[in-house]
N, C-alpha and C. Protein backbone atom coordinates (compact mmCIF):
# COMPACT_ATOMS: atom_id res chain seq x y z
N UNK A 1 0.85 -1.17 0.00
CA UNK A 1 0.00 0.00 0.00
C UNK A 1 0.89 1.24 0.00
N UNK A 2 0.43 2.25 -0.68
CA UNK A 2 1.26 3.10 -1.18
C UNK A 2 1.21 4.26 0.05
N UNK A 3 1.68 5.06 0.60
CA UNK A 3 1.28 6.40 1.97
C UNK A 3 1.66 7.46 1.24
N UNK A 4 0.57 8.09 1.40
CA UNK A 4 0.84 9.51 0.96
C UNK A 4 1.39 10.94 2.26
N UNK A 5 2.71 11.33 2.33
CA UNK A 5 2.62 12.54 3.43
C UNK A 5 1.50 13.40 3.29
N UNK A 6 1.49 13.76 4.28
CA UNK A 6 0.63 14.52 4.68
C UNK A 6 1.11 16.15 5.20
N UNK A 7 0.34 17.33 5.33
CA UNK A 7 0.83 18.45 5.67
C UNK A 7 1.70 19.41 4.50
N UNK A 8 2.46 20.64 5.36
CA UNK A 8 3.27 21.29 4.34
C UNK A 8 4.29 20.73 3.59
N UNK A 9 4.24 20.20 2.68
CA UNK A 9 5.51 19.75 2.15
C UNK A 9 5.40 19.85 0.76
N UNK A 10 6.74 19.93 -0.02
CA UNK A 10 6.64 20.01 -1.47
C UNK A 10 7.10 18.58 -2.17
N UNK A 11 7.09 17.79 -2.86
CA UNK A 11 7.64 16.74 -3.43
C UNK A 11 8.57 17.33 -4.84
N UNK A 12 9.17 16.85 -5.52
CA UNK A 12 9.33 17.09 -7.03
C UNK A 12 9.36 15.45 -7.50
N UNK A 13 8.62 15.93 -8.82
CA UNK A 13 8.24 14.81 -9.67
C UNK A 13 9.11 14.89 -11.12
N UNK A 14 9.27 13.86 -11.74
CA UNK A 14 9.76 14.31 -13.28
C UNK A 14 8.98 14.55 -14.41
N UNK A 15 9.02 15.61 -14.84
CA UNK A 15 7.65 15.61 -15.97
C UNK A 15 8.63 16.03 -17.21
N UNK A 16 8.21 15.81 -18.51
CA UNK A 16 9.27 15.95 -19.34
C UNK A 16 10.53 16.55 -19.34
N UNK A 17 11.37 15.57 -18.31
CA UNK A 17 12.67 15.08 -18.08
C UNK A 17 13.32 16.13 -17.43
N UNK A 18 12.30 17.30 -16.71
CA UNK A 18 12.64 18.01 -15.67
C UNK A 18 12.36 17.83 -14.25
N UNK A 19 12.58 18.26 -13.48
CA UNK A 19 12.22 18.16 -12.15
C UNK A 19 11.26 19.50 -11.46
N UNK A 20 9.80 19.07 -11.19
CA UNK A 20 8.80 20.02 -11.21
C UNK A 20 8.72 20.40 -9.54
N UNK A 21 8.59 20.86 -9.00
CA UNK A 21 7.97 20.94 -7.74
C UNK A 21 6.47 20.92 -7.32
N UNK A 22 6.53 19.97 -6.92
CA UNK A 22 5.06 19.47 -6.63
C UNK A 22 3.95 19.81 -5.45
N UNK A 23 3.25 20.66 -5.10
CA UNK A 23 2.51 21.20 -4.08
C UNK A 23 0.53 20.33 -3.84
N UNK A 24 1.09 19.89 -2.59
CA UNK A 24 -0.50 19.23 -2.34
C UNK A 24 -1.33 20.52 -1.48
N UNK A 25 -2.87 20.04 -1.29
CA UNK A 25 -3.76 21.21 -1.33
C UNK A 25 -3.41 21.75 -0.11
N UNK A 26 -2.61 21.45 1.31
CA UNK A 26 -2.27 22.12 1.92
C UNK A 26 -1.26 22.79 1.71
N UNK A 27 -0.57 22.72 1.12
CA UNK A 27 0.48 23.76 0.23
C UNK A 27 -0.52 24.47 -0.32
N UNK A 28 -0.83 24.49 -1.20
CA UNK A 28 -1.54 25.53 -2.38
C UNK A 28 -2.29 26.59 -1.27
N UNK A 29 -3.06 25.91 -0.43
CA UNK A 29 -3.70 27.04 0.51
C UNK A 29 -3.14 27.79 1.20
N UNK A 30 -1.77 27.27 2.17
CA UNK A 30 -0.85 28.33 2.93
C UNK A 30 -0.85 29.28 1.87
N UNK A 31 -0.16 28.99 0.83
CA UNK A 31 0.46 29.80 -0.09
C UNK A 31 -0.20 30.99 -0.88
N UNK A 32 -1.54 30.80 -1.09
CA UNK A 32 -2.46 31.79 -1.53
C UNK A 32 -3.29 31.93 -0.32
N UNK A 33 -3.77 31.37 0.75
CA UNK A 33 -5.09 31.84 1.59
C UNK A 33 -6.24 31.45 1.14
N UNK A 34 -6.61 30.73 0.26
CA UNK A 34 -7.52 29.90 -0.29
C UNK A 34 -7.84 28.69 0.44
N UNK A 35 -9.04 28.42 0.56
CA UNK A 35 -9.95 27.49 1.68
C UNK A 35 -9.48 26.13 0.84
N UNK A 36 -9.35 25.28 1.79
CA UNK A 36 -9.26 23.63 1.22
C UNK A 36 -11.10 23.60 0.23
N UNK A 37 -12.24 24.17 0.63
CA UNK A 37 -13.12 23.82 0.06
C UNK A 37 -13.53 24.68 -1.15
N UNK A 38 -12.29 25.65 -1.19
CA UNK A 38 -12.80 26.65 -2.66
C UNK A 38 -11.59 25.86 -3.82
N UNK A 39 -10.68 25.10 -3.05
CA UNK A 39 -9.83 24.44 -4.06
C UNK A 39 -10.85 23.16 -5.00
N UNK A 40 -11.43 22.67 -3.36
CA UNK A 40 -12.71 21.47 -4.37
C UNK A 40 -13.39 21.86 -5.19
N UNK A 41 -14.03 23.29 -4.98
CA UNK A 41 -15.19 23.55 -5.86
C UNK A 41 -14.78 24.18 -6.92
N UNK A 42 -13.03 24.65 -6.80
CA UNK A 42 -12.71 24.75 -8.48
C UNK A 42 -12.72 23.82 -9.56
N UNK A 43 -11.95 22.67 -8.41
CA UNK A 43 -11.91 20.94 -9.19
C UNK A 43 -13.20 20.69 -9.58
N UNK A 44 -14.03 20.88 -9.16
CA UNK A 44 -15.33 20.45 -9.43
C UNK A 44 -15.70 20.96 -10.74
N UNK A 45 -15.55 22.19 -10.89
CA UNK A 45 -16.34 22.88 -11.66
C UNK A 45 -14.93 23.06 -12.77
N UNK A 46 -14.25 22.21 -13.07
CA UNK A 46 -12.73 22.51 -13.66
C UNK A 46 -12.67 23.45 -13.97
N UNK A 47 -12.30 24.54 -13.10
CA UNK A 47 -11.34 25.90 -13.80
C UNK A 47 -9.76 25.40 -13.17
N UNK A 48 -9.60 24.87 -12.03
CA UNK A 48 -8.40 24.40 -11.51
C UNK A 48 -8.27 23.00 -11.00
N UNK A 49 -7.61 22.46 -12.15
CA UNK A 49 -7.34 21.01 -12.05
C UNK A 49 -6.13 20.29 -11.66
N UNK A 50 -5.86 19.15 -10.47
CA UNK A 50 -4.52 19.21 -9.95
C UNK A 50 -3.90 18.65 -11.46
N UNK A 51 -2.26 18.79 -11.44
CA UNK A 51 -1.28 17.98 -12.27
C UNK A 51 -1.49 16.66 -12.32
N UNK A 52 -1.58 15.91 -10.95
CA UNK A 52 -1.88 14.49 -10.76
C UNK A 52 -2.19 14.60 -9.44
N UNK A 53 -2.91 13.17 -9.60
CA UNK A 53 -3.43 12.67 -8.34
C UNK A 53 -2.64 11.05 -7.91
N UNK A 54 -2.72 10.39 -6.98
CA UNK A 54 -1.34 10.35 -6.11
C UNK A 54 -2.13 9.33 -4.62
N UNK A 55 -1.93 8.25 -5.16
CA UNK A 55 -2.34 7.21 -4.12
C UNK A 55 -3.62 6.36 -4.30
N UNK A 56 -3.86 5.86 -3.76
CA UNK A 56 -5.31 4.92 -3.51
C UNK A 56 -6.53 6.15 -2.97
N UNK A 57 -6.11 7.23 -2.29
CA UNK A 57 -7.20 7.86 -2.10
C UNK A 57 -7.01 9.21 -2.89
N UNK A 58 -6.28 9.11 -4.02
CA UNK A 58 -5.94 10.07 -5.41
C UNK A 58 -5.96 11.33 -4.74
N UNK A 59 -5.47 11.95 -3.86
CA UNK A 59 -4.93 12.96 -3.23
C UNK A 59 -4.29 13.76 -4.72
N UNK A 60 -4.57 15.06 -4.40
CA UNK A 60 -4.28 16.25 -5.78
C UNK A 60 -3.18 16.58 -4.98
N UNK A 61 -2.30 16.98 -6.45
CA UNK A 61 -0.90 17.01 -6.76
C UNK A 61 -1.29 18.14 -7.42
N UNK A 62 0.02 19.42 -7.46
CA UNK A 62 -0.50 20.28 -8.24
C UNK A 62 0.73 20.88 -8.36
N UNK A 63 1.34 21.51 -9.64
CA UNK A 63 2.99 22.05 -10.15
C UNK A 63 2.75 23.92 -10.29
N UNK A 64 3.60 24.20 -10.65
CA UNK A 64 3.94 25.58 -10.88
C UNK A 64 2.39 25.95 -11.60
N UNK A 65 2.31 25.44 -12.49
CA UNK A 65 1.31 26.02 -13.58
C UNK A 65 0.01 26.24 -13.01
N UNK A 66 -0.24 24.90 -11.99
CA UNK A 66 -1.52 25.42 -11.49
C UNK A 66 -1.50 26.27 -10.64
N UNK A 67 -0.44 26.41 -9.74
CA UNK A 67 -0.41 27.79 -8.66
C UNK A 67 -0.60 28.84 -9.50
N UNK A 68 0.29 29.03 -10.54
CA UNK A 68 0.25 30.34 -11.42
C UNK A 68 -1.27 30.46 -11.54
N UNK A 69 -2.10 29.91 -12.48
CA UNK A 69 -3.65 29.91 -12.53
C UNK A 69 -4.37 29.91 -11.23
N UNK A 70 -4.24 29.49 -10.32
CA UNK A 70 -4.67 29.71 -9.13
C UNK A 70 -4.52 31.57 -8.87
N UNK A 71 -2.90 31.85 -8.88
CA UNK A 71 -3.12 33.18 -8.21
C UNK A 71 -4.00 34.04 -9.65
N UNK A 72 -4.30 33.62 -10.67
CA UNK A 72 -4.77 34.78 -11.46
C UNK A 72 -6.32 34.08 -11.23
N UNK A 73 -6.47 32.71 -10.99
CA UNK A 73 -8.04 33.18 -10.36
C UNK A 73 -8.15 34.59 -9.67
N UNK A 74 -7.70 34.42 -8.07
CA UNK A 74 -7.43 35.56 -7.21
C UNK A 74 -7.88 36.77 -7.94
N UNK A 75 -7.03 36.99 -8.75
CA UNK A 75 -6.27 38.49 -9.25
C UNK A 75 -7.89 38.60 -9.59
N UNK A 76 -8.61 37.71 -10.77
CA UNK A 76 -10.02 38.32 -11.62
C UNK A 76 -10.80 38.15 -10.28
N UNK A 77 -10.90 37.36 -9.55
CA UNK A 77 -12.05 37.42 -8.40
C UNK A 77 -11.50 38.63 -7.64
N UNK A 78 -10.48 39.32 -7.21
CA UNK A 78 -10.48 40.31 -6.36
C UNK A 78 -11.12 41.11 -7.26
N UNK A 79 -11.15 41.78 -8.70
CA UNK A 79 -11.82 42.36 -9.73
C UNK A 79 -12.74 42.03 -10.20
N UNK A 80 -13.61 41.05 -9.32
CA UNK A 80 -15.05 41.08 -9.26
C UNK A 80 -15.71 40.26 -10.50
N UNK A 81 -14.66 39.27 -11.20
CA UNK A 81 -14.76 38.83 -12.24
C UNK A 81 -16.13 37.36 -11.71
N UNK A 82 -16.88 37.13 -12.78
CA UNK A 82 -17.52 35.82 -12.49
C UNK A 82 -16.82 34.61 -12.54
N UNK A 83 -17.00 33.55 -12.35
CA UNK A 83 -15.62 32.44 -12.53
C UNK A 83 -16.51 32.08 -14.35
N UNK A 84 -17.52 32.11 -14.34
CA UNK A 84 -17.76 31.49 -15.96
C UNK A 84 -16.41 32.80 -16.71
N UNK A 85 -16.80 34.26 -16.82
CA UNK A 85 -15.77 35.15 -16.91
C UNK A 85 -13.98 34.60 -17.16
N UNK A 86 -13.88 34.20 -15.64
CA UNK A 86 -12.44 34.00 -15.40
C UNK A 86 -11.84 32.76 -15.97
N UNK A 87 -12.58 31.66 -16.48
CA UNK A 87 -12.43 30.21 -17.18
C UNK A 87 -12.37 31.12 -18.68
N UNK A 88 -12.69 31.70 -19.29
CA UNK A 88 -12.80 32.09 -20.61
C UNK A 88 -11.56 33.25 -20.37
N UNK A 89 -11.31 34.10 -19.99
CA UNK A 89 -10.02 34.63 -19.66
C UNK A 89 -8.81 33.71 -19.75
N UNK A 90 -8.82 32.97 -18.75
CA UNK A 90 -7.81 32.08 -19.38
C UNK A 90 -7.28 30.88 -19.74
N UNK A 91 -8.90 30.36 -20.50
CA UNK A 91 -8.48 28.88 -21.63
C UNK A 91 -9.07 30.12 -22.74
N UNK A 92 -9.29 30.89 -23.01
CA UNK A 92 -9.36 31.62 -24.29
C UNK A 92 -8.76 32.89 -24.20
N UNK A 93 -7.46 33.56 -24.21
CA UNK A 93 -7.28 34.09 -24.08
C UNK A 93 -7.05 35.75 -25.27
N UNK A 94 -7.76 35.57 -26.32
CA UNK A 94 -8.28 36.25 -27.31
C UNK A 94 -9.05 36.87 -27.01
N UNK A 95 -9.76 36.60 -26.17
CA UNK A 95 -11.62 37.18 -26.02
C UNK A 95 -11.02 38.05 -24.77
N UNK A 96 -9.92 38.21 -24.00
CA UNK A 96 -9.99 38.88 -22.80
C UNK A 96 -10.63 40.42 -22.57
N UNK A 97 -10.28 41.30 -23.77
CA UNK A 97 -10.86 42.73 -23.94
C UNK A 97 -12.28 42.52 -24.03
N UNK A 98 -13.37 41.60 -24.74
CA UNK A 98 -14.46 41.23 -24.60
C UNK A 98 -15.08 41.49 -23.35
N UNK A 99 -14.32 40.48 -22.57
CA UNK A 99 -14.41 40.20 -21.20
C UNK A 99 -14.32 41.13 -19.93
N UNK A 100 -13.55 41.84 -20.29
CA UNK A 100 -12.67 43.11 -19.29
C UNK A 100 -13.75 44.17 -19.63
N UNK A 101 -14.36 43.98 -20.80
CA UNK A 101 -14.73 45.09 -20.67
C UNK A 101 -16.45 45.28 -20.30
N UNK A 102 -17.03 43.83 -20.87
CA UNK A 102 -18.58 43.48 -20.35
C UNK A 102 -18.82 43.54 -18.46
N UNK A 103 -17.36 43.06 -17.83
CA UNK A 103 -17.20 43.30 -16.39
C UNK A 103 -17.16 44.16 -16.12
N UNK A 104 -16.04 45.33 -16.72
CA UNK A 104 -16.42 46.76 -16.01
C UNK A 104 -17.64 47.19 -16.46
N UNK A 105 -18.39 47.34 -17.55
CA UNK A 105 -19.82 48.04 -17.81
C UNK A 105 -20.66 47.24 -16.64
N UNK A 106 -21.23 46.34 -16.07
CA UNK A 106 -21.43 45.23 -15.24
C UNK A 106 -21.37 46.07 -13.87
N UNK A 107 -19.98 46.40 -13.35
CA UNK A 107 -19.60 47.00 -12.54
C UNK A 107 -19.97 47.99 -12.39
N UNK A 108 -20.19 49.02 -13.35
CA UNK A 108 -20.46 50.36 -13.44
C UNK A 108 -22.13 50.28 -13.04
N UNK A 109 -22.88 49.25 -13.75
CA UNK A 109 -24.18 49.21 -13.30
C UNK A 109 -24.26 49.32 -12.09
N UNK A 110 -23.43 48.09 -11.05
CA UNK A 110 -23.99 47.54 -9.69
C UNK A 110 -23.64 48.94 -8.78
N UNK A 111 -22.73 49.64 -9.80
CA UNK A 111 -22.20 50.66 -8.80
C UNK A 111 -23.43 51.72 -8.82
N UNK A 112 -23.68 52.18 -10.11
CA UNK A 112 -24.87 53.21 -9.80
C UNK A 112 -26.25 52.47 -9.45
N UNK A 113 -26.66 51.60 -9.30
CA UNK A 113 -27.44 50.53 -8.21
C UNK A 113 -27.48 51.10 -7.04
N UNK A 114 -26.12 50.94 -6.34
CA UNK A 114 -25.46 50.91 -5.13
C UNK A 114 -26.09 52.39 -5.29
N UNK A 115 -25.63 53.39 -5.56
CA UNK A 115 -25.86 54.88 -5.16
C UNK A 115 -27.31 55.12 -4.87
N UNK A 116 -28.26 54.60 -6.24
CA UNK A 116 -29.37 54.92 -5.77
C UNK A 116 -29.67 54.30 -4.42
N UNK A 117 -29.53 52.90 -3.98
CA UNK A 117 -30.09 52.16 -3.20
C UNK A 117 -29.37 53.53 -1.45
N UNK A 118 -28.24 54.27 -1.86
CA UNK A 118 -27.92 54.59 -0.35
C UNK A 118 -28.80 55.78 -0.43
N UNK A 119 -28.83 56.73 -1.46
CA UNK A 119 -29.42 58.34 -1.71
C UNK A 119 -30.91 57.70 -1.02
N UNK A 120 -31.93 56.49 -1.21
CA UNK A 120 -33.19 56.37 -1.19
C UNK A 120 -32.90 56.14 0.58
N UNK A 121 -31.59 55.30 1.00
CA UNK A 121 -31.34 55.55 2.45
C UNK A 121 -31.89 56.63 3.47
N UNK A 122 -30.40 57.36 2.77
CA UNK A 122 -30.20 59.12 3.11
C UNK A 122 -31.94 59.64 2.82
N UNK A 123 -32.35 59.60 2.52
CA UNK A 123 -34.32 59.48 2.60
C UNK A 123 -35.30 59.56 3.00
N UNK A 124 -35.25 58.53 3.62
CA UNK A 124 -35.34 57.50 4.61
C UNK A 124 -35.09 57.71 5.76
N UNK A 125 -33.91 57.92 6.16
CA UNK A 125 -33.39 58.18 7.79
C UNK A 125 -33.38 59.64 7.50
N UNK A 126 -33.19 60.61 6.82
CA UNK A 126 -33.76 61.69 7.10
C UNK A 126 -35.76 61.77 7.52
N UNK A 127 -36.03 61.23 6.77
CA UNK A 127 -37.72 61.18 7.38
C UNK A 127 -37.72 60.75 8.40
N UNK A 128 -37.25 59.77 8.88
CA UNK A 128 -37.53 58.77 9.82
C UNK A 128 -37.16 60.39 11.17
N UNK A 129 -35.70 60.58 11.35
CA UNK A 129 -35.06 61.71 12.04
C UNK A 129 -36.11 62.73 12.54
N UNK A 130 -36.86 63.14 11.15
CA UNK A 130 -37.30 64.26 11.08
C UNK A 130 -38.84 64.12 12.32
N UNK A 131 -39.61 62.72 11.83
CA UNK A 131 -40.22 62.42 12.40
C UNK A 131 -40.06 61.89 14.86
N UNK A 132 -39.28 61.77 15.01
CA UNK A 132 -38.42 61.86 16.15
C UNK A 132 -39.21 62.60 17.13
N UNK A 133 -39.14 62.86 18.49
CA UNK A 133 -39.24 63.90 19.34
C UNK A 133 -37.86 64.34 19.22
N UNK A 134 -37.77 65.95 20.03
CA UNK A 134 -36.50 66.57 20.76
C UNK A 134 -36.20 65.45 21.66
N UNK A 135 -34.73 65.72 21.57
CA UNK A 135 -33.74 64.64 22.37
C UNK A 135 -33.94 65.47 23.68
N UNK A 136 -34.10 65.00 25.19
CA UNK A 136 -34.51 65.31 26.25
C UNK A 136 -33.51 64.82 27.00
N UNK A 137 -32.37 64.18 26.66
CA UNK A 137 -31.27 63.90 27.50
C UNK A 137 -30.70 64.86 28.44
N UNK A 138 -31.25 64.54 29.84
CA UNK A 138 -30.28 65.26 31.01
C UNK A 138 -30.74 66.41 31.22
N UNK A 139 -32.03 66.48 30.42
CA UNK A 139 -32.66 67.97 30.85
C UNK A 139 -33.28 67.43 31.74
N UNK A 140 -33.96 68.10 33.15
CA UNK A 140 -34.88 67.84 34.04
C UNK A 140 -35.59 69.00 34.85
C-alpha cells in the first residue's frame, strides 16, 4: 500500500525530463489563503485542475502552472470577475478585452445601483429623524 505525506511539504516529480515541484492542497492554501473547500469547488467545476493525483485515495498534486492559474483566479475574483468570466479569460485568451470590458460596464451598473439604493437611504433616515421627538437627555 502506497502512503501519501501529509501536511506542508513540497515533493518534485519528473515531468518531461525536468524536475517540477510538486505542491499538495495544503500547500496551495498556505500559499495563496484559499480554503481547502474553494480548491474542491474549483476541481469540481474545472477551472483548476490538480497535475496528478497520487495514491489509492488520489490525493491532488498540483505544479507551478496550477499555482500560477490559481493566483490569477485571485487576481479576476479580487476584480469582481464571475468564474464562468475567469475560465474564458484564461483557456481563451483572445476574447480577454471582450471580457474586461462586459465586467467593467457590469460593474459600473452595480455601482450606480449601489448609489441609488444609499441616496433612497439618506431618505429615509432623514424622514424617519425628522419624524423623532427633541432629544430630552439630562434635561430635568
Amino acid at each position: 500500500m502506497e502512503t501519501v505525506p501529509r501536511g506542508n511539504y513540497a515533493e518534485h516529480v519528473k515531468t518531461n525530463a525536468e524536475t517540477e515541484r510538486i505542491y499538495t492542497v495544503a500547500d496551495l492554501c498556505a500559499l495563496t489563503g484559499v480554503s481547502r473547500k474553494t480548491l474542491f469547488f474549483y476541481d469540481q467545476r474545472k477551472l483548476l485542475l490538480p497535475l496528478l493525483r497520487q495514491g489509492p485515495q488520489q490525493a491532488k498534486r498540483y505544479g507551478k502552472k496550477e499555482l500560477n492559474r490559481l493566483y490569477e483566479i485571485q487576481k479576476y475574483r479580487s476584480a469582481g470577475l464571475l468564474l464562468k468570466e475567469i475560465r474564458i479569460l484564461l483557456d481563451e485568451p483572445e476574447k480577454t478585452e471582450e471580457i474586461l470590458l462586459a465586467a467593467y460596464e457590469r460593474s459600473e451598473r452595480e455601482c450606480f445601483r449601489k448609489q441609488q439604493e444609499m441616496e433612497e437611504l439618506q431618505k429615509l433616515l432623514a424622514a424617519w429623524q425628522e419624524k423623532q421627538p427633541e432629544c430630552t437627555h439630562g434635561a430635568q
